[in-house]
Protein backbone atom coordinates (compact mmCIF):
# COMPACT_ATOMS: atom_id res chain seq x y z
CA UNK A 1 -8.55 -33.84 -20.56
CA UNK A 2 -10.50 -31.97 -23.25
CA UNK A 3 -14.73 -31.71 -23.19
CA UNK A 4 -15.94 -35.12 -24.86
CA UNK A 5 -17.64 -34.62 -27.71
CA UNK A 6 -21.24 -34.62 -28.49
CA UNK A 7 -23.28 -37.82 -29.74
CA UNK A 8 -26.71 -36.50 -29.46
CA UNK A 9 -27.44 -39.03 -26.70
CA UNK A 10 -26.37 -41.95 -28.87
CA UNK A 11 -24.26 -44.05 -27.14
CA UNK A 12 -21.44 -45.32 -29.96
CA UNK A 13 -21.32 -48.68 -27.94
CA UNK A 14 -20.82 -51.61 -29.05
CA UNK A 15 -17.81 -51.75 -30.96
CA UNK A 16 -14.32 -53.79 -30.93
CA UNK A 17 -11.78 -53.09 -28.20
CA UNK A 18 -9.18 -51.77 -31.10
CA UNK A 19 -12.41 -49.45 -31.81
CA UNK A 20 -12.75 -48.66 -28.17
CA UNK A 21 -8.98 -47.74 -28.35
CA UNK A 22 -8.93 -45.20 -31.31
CA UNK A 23 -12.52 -43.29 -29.94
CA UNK A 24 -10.55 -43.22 -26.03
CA UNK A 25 -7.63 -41.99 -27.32
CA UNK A 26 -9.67 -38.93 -29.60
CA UNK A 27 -11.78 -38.15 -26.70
CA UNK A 28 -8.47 -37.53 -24.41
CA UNK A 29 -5.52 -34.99 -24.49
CA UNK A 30 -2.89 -36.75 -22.92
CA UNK A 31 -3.37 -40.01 -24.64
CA UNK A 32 0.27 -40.67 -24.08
CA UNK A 33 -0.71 -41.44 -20.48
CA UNK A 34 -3.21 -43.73 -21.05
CA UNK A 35 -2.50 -47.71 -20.20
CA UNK A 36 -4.83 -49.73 -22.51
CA UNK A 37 -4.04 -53.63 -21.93
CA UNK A 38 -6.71 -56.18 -23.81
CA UNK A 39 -6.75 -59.56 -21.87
CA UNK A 40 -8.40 -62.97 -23.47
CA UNK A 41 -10.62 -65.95 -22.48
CA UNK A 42 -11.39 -68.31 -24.70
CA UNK A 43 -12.73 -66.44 -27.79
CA UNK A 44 -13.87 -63.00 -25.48
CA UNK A 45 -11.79 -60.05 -25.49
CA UNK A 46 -11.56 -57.78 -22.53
CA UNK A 47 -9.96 -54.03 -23.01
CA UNK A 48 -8.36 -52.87 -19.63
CA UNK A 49 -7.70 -48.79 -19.68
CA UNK A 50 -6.90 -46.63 -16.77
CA UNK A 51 -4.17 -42.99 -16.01
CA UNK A 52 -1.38 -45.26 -14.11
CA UNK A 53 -0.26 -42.23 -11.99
CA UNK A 54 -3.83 -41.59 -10.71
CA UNK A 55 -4.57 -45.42 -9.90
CA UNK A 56 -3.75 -47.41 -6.11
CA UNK A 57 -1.49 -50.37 -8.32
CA UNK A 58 -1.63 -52.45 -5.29
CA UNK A 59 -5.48 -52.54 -5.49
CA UNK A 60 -5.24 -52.87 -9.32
CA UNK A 61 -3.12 -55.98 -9.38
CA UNK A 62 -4.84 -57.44 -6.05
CA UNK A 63 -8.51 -56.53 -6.54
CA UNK A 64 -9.02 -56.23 -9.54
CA UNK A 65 -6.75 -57.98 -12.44
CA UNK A 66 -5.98 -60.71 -10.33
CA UNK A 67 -9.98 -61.97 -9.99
CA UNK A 68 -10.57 -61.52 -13.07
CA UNK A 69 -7.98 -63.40 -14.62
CA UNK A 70 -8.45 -66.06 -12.33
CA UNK A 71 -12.72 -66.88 -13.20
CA UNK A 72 -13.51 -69.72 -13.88
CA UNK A 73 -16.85 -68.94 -15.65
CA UNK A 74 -17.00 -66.93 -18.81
CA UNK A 75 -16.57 -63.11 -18.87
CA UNK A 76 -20.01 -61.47 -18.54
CA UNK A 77 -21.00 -57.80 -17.11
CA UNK A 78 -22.66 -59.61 -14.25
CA UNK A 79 -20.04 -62.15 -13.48
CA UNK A 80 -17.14 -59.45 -13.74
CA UNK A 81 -19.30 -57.06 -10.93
CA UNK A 82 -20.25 -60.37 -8.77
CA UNK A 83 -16.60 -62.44 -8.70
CA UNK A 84 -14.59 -58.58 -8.51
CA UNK A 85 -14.49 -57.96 -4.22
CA UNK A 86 -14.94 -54.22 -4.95
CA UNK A 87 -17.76 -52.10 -4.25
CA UNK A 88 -17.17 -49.36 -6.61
CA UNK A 89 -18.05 -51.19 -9.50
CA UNK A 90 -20.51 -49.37 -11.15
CA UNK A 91 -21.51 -49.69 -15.34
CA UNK A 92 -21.87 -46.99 -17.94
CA UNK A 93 -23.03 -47.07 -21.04
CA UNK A 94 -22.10 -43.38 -22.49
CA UNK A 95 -18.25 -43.16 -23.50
CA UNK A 96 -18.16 -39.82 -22.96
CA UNK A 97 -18.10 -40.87 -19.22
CA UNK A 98 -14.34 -41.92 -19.70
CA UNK A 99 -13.00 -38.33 -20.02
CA UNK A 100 -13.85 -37.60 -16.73
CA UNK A 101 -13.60 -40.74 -14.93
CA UNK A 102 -10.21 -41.92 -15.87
CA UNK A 103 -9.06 -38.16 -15.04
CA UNK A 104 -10.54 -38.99 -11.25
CA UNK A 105 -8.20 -42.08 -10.72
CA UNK A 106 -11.21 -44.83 -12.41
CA UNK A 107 -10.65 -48.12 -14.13
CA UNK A 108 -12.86 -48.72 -17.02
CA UNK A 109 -13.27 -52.72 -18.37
CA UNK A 110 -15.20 -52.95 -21.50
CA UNK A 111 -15.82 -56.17 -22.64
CA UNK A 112 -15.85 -56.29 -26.56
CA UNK A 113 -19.43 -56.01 -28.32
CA UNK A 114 -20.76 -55.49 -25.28
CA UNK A 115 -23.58 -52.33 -24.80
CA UNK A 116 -21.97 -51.18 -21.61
CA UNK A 117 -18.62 -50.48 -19.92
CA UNK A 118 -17.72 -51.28 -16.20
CA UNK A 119 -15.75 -48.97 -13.94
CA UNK A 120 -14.04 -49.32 -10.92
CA UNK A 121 -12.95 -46.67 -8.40
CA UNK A 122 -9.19 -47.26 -7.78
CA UNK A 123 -7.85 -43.54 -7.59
CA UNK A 124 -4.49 -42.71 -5.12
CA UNK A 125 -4.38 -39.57 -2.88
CA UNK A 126 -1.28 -38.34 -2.05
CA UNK A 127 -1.40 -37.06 1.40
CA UNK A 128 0.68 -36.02 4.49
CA UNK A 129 0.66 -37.25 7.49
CA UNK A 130 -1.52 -35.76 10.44
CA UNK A 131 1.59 -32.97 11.92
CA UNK A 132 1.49 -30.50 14.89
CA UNK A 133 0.62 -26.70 13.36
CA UNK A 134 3.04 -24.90 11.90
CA UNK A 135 2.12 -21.31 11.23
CA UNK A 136 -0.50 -21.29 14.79
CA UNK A 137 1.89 -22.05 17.31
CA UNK A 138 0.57 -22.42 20.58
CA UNK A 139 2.07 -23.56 23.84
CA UNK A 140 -0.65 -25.22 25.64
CA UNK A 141 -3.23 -27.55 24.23
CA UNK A 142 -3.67 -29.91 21.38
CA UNK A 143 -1.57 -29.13 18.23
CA UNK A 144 -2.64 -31.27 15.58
CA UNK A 145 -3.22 -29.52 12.44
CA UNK A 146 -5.39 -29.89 8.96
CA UNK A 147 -3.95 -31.78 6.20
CA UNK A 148 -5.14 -31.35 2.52
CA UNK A 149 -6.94 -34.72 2.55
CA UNK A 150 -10.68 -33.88 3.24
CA UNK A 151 -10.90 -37.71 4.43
CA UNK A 152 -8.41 -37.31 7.58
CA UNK A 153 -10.11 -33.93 8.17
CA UNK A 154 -13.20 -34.88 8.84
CA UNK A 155 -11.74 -38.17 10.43
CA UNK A 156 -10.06 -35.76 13.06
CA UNK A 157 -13.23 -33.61 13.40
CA UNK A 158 -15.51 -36.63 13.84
CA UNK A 159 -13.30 -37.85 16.42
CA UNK A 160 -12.85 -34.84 18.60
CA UNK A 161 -16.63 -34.24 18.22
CA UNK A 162 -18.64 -37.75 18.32
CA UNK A 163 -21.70 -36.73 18.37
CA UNK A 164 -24.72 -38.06 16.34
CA UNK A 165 -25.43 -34.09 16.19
CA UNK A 166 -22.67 -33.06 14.00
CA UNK A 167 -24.06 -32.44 10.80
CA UNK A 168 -21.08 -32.54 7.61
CA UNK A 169 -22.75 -30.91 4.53
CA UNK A 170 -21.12 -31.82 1.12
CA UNK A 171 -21.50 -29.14 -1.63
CA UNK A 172 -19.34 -29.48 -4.74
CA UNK A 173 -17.85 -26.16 -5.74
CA UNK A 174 -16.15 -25.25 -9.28
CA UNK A 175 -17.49 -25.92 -12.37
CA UNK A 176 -14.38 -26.72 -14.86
CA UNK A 177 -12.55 -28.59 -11.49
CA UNK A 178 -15.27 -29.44 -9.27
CA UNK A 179 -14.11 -29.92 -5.25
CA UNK A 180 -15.51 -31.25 -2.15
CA UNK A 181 -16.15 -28.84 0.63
CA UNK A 182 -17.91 -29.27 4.22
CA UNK A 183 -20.22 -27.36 5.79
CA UNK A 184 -19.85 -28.47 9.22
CA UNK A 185 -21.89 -27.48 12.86
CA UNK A 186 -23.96 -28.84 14.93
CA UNK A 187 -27.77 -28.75 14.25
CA UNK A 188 -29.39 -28.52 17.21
CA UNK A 189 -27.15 -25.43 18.05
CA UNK A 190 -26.35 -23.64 15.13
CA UNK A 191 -28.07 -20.68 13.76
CA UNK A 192 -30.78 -22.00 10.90
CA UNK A 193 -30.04 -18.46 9.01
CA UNK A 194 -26.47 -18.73 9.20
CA UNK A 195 -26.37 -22.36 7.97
CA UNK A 196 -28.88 -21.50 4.60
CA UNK A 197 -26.76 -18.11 4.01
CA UNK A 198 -23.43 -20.27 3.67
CA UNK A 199 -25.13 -22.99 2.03
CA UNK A 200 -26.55 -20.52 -0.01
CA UNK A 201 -23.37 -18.69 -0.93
CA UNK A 202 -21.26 -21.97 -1.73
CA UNK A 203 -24.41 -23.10 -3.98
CA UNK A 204 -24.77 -19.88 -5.96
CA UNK A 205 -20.63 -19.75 -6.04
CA UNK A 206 -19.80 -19.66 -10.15
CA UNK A 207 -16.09 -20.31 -10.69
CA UNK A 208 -14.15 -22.62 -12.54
CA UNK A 209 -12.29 -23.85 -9.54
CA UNK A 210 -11.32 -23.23 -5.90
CA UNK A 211 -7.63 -23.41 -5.03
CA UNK A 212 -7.38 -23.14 -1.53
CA UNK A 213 -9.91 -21.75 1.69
CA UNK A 214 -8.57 -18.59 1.48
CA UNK A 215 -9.62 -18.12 -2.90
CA UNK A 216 -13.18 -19.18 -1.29
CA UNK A 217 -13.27 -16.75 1.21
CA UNK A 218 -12.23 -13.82 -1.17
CA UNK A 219 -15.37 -15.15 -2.91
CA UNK A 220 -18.25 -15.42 -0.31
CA UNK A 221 -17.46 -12.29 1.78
CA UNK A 222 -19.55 -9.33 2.98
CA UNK A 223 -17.36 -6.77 1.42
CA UNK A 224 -14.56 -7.26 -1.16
CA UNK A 225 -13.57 -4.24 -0.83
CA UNK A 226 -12.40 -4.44 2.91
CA UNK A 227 -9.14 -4.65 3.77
CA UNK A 228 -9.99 -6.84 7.53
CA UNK A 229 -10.56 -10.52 7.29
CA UNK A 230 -14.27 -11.40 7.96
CA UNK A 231 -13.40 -14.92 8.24
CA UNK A 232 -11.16 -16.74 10.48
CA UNK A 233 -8.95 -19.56 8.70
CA UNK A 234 -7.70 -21.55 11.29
CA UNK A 235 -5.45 -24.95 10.46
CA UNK A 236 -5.85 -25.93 14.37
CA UNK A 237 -8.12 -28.87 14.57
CA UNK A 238 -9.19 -27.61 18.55
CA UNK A 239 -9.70 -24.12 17.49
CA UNK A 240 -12.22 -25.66 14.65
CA UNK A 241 -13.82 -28.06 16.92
CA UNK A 242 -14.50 -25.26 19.56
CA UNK A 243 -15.92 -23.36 17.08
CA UNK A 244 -18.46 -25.79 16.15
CA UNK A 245 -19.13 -26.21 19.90
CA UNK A 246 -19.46 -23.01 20.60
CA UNK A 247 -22.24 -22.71 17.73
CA UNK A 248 -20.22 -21.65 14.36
CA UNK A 249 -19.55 -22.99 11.30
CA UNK A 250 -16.61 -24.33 9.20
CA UNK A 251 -16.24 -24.72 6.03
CA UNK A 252 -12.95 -27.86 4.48
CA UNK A 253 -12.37 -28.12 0.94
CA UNK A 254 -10.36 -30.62 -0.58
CA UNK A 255 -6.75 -30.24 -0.69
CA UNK A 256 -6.54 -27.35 1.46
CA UNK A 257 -5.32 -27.73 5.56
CA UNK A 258 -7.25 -25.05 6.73
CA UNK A 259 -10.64 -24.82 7.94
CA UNK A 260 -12.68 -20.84 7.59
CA UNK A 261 -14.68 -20.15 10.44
CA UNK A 262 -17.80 -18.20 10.45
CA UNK A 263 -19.60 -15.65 11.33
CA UNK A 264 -15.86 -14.21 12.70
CA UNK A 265 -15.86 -10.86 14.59
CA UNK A 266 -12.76 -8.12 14.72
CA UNK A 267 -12.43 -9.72 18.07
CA UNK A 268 -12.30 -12.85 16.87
CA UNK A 269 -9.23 -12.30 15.43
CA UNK A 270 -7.03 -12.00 18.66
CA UNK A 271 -7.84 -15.05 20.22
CA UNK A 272 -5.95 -18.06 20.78
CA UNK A 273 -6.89 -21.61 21.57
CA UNK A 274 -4.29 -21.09 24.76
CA UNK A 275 -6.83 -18.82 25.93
CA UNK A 276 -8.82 -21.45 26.88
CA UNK A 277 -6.68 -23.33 28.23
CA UNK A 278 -4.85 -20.96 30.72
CA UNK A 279 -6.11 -19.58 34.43
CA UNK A 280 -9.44 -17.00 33.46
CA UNK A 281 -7.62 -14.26 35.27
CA UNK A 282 -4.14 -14.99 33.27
CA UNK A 283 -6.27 -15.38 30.01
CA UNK A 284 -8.14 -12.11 30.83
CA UNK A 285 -4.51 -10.53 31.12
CA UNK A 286 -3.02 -12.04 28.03
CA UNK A 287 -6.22 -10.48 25.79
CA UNK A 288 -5.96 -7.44 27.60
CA UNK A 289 -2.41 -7.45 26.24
CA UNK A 290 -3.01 -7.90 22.50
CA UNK A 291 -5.48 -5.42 22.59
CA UNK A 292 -3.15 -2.48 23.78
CA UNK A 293 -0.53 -4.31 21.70
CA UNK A 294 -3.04 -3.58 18.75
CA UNK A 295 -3.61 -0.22 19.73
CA UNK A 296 0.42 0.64 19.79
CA UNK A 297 0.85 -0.54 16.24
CA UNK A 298 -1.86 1.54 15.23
CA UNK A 299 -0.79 4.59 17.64
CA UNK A 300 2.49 4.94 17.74
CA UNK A 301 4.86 6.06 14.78
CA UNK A 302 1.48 8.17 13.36
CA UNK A 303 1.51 9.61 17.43
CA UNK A 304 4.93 10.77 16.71
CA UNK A 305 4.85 12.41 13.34
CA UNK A 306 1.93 14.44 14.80
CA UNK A 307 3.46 15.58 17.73
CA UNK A 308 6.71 16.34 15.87
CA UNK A 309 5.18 17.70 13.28
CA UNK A 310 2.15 19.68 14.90
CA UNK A 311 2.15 19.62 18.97
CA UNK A 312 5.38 20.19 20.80
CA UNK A 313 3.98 21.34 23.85
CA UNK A 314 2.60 17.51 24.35
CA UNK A 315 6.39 16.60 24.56
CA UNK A 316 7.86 16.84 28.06
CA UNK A 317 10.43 19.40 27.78
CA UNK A 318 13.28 17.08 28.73
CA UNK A 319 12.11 14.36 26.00
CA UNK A 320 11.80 17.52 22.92
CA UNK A 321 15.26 18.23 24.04
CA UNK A 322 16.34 14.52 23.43
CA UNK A 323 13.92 14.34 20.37
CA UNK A 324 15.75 17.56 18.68
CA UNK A 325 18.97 16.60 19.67
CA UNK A 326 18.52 12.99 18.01
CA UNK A 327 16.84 14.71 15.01
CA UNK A 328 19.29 17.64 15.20
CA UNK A 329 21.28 16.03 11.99
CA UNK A 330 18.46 14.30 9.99
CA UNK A 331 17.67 16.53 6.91
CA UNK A 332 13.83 15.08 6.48
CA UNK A 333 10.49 16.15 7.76
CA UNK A 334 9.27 13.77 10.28
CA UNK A 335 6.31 12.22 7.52
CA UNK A 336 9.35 11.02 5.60
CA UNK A 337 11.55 9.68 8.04
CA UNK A 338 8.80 7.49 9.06
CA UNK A 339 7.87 6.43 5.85
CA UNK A 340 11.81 5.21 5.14
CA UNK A 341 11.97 3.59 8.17
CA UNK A 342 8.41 1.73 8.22
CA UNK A 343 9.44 0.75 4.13
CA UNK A 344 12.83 -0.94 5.87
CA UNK A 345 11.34 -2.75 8.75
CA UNK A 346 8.77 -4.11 6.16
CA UNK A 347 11.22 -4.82 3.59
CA UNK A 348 13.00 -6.66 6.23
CA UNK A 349 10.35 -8.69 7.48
CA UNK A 350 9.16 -9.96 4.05
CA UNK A 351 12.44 -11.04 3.16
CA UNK A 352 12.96 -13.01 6.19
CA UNK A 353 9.43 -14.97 5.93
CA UNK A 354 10.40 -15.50 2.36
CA UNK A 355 13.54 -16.82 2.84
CA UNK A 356 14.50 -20.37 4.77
CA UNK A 357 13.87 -20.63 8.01
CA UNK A 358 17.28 -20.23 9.49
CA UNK A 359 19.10 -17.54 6.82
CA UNK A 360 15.42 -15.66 7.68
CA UNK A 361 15.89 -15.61 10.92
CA UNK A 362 19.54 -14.12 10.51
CA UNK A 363 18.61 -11.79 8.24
CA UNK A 364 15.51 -10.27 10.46
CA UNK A 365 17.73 -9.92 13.66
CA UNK A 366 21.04 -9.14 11.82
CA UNK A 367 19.99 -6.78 9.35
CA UNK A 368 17.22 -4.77 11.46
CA UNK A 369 20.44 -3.94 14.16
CA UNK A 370 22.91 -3.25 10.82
CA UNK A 371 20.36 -1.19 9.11
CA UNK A 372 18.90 0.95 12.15
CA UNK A 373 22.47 1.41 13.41
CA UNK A 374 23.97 2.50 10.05
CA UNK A 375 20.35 4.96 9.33
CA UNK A 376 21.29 6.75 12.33
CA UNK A 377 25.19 7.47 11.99
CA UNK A 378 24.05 8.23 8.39
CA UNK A 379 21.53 10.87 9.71
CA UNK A 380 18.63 9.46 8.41
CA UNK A 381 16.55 8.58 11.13
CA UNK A 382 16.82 9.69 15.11
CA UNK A 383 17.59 7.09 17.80
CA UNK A 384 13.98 7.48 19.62
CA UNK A 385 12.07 6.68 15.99
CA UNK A 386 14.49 3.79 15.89
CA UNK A 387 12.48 2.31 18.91
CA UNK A 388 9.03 3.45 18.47
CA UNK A 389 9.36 1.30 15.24
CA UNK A 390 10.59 -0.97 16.92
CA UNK A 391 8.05 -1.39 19.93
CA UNK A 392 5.71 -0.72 17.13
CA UNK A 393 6.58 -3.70 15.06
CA UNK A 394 7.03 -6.29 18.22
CA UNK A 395 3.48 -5.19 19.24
CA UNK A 396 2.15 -6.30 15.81
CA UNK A 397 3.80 -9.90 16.18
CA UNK A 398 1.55 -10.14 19.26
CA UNK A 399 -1.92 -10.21 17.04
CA UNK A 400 -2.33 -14.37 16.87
CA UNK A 401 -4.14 -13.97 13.19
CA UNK A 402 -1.01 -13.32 10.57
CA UNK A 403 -3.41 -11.39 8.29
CA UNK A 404 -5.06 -9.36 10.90
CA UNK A 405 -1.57 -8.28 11.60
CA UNK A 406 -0.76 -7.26 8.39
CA UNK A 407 -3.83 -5.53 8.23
CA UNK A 408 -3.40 -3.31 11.14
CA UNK A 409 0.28 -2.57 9.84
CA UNK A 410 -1.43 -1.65 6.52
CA UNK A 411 -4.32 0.41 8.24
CA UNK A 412 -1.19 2.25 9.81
CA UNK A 413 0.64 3.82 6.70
CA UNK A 414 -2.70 6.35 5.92
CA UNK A 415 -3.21 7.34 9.77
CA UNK A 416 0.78 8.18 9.59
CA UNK A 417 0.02 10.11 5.98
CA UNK A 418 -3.44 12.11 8.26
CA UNK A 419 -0.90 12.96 11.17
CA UNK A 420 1.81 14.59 9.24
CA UNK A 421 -1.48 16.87 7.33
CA UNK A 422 -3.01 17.67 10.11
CA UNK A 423 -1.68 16.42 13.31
CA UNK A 424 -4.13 14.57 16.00
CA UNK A 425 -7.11 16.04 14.43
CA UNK A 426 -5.84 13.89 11.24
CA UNK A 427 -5.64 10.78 13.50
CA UNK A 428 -9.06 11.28 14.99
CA UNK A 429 -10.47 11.60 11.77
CA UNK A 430 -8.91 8.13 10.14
CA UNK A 431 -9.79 6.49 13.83
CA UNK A 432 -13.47 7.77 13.42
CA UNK A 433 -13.34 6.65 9.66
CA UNK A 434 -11.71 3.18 10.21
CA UNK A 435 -14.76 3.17 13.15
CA UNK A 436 -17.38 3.76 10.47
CA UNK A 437 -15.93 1.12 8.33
CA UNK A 438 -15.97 -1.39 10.87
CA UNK A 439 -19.01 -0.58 11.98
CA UNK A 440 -20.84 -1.41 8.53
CA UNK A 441 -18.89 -4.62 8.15
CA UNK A 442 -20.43 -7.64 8.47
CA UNK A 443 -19.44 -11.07 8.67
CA UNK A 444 -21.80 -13.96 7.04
CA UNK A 445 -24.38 -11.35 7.29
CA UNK A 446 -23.59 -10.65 11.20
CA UNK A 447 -22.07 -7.30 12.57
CA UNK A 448 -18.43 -7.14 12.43
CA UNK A 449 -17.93 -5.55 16.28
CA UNK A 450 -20.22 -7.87 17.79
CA UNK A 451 -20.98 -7.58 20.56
CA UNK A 452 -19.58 -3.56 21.06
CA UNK A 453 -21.73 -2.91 18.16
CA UNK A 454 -24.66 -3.78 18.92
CA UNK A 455 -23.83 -3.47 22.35
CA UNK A 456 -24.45 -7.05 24.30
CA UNK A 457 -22.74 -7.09 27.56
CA UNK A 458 -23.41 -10.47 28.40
CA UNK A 459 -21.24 -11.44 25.71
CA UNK A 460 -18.08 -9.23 27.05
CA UNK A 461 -16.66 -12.11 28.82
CA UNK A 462 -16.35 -14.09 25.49
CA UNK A 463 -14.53 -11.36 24.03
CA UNK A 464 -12.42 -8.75 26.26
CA UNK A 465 -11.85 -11.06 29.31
CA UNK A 466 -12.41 -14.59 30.72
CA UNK A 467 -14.50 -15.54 33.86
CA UNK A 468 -14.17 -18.94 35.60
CA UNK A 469 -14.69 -22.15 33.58
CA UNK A 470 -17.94 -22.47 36.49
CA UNK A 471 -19.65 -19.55 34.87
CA UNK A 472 -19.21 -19.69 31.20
CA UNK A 473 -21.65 -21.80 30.50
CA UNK A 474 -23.35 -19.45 28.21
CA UNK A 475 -22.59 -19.42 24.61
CA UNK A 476 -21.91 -16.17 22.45
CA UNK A 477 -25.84 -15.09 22.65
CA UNK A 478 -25.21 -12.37 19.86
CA UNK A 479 -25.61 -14.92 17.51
CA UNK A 480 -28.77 -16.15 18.47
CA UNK A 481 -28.23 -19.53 18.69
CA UNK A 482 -30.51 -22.43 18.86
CA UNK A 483 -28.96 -23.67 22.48
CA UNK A 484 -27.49 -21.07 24.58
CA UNK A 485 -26.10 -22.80 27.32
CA UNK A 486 -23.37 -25.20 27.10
CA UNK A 487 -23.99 -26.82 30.66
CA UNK A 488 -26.45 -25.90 33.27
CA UNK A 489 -24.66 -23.02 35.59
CA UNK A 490 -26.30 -24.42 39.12
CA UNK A 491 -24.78 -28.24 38.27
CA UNK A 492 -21.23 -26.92 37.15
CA UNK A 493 -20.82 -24.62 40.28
CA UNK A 494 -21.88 -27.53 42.63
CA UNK A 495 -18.34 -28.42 45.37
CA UNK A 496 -18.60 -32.07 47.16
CA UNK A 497 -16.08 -33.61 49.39
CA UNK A 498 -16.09 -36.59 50.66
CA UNK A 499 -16.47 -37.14 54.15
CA UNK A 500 -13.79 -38.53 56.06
């Protein structure tokens, strides 16, 4: 569709419906898709125009052609609306209105010499069906995932959250392809600020359109320049829902299946919705293990280069001699032996998400075994950085969040490039400058670390470890919500049997 042209207001109505024809077809682009049909009735003419791949047919031919054809009493704007069973009837009486209505999936009638035209709502959404999650897989719990229809989105949310308290928000965003997003919480719990600052941000949001949740997050966040998420997209229905409950906010568009929750934390980032659902002590072990699994993606390969590069004498003697042995035959410093290596193991993993499923998964196991196994009978590499790799690159699998996991492989290359300059005082100095970073990030206008930074240890067990179900009744109190407490602790720690 091309911009109608202007009429100063004028509308050019009335006219003839072979009139009507010629000004549609100069006001649209693709006039070659347009379906004009002109229908009679005694001596009245009726023009009948509509996009036939944007239109329901069924609802055409039942609703809407096969009433009117069928009236007794002559043609008339008010007849038409009162004998049609359709409540989207709605009248115009500015032509330009066609360009964009007829590109939305609308039916316009005119009938001829009449001041006004009559349009009916008939558009067709092509939508999957409601699937388990695909790229979140979980174990335990509810799997049902986001489609890109924002009507069975927030029919899922409603449903797994019927409450009169859910507030759903609609804010059109884009102005050359306008779409429907949500802001969705709950208002007696949700932060006030936080609900104006991402109204605020959506409203003030200039574009010509939004593709997907993850275009408007690159366009709302704190800092553009980061390279860590600040907003969790999740396409889990529970994970959304919990996030409401627990006081957040998401944010659907149409025609994406993901929701973006926020304000997200760094921590935020590592948990599952299986957390919830497992024992608190198994859950507390589980996030326990992602976190030392983060901290060995980080640690390891740039740990190496420094201590082969720098500090021997942190090597147990009987490992150096294994290390130099292995290494005995490989003709590059340690900083570029890592580099090669990391570059492979990359290369291989982005080949195997790209390609199908199966041949992806034969390439990733088959050609990590052929390639390590040939690098070190070649002399490239040593055995023992064969499996710190490795272990390094099954640790980052462990994050939950894919991007946070390419992130902390990314963060990894410059703290590798600071160990082989200047050994661990290199890697204490990224660490206390990826610190800083984090530190001034923010997310929706909320600190990053929360709640390390500021410090809140009441909110601990939300993040680093799980108590019993009895005693989380609290919600995340960093964020200064409007209720706090999800049940009262006294009533939820109460034991009755019955007697005997």
């Amino acid at each position: 569709m091309r911009p109608a042209k202007k009429n100063n207001g004028k509308s050019a109505l009335p006219m003839s419906v072979d009139q009507l024809k010629n000004k549609v077809e100069s006001l649209v682009i693709n006039s070659q898709d347009l379906n004009y049909t002109t229908y009679q009735q005694n001596e009245k003419q009726i023009a009948v125009f509509y996009i036939p791949f944007l239109i329901d047919h069924t609802k055409l031919e039942e609703s809407l052609l096969n009433p009117l054809l069928s009236m007794e009493s002559d043609w008339s704007t008010d007849t038409i609306l009162s004998g049609i069973p359709l409540a989207s009837g709605k009248t115009t009486t500015k032509l330009e209105d066609t360009v964009n209505g007829l590109n939305k999936g609308e039916v316009f009638l005119y009938l001829e010499q009449d001041k006004q035209l009559i349009t009916y709502k008939l558009s067709k959404s092509e939508k999957r069906a409601l699937e388990r999650a695909e790229t979140e897989a979980i174990v335990i719990g509810p799997q049902l995932a986001f489609t890109e229809s924002m009507q069975s989105n927030l029919n899922v949310i409603s449903w797994r959250l019927n409450t009169p308290d859910l507030a759903r928000e609609k804010i059109m965003v884009g102005e050359r392809n306008p779409k429907e997003a949500r802001i969705i919480y709950l208002k007696s719990v949700a932060n006030e600020t936080d609900v104006n600052t991402m109204r605020q941000r959506l409203n003030d949001l200039k574009v010509d359109m939004i593709e997907d949740i993850h275009m408007l997050k690159q366009y709302i966040l704190d800092n553009s320049t980061s390279v860590f998420p600040q907003y969790v997209a999740t396409e889990l229905v529970d994970r959304a829902t919990y996030a409401v409950k627990e006081g957040k906010i998401i944010v659907l568009v149409e025609g994406s299946p993901l929701a973006m929750v926020a304000p997200s934390t760094f921590f935020s980032f590592f948990e599952s919705t299986e957390d919830r659902y497992f024992h608190w002590n198994l859950s507390s072990f589980i996030l326990s293990l992602r976190f030392l699994a983060a901290f060995v993606t980080l640690m390891l390969t740039p740990m190496y280069v420094a201590a082969t590069t720098f500090h021997y004498e942190l090597i147990p003697s009987q490992l150096l001699m294994s290390i130099g042995q292995s290494r005995a035959a490989v003709p590059f410093p340690p900083i570029l032996e890592v580099i090669i290596i990391e570059l492979v193991i990359e290369l291989l993993r982005e080949a195997g998400a790209r390609l199908p499923t199966k041949v992806g998964q034969t390439i990733g196991i088959v050609g990590g075994v052929v390639v390590g196994t040939a690098a070190v009978q070649a002399g490239i590499t040593s055995n023992i950085l064969i499996i710190l790799v490795t272990l390094s690159a099954l640790a980052s699998f462990s994050t939950p969040n894919y991007v946070m996991g390419n992130t902390l492989r990314f963060v990894r290359f410059p703290l590798i490039i600071f160990a082989s300059m200047y050994g661990i005082i290199g890697i204490m100095f990224g660490i206390c400058l990826l610190v800083i970073h984090l530190v001034r990030l923010e997310s929706l206008g909320r600190p990053y670390l929360t709640p390390l930074y500021p410090l809140r240890l009441a909110d601990f067990n939300k993040v680093f470890f799980r108590l019993p179900e009895q005693k989380q009744g609290r919600r995340f109190l960093s964020y200064r919500l409007k209720d706090k407490h999800t049940y009262g602790k006294n009533k939820a720690t109460v034991k009755k049997d019955n007697e005997k």
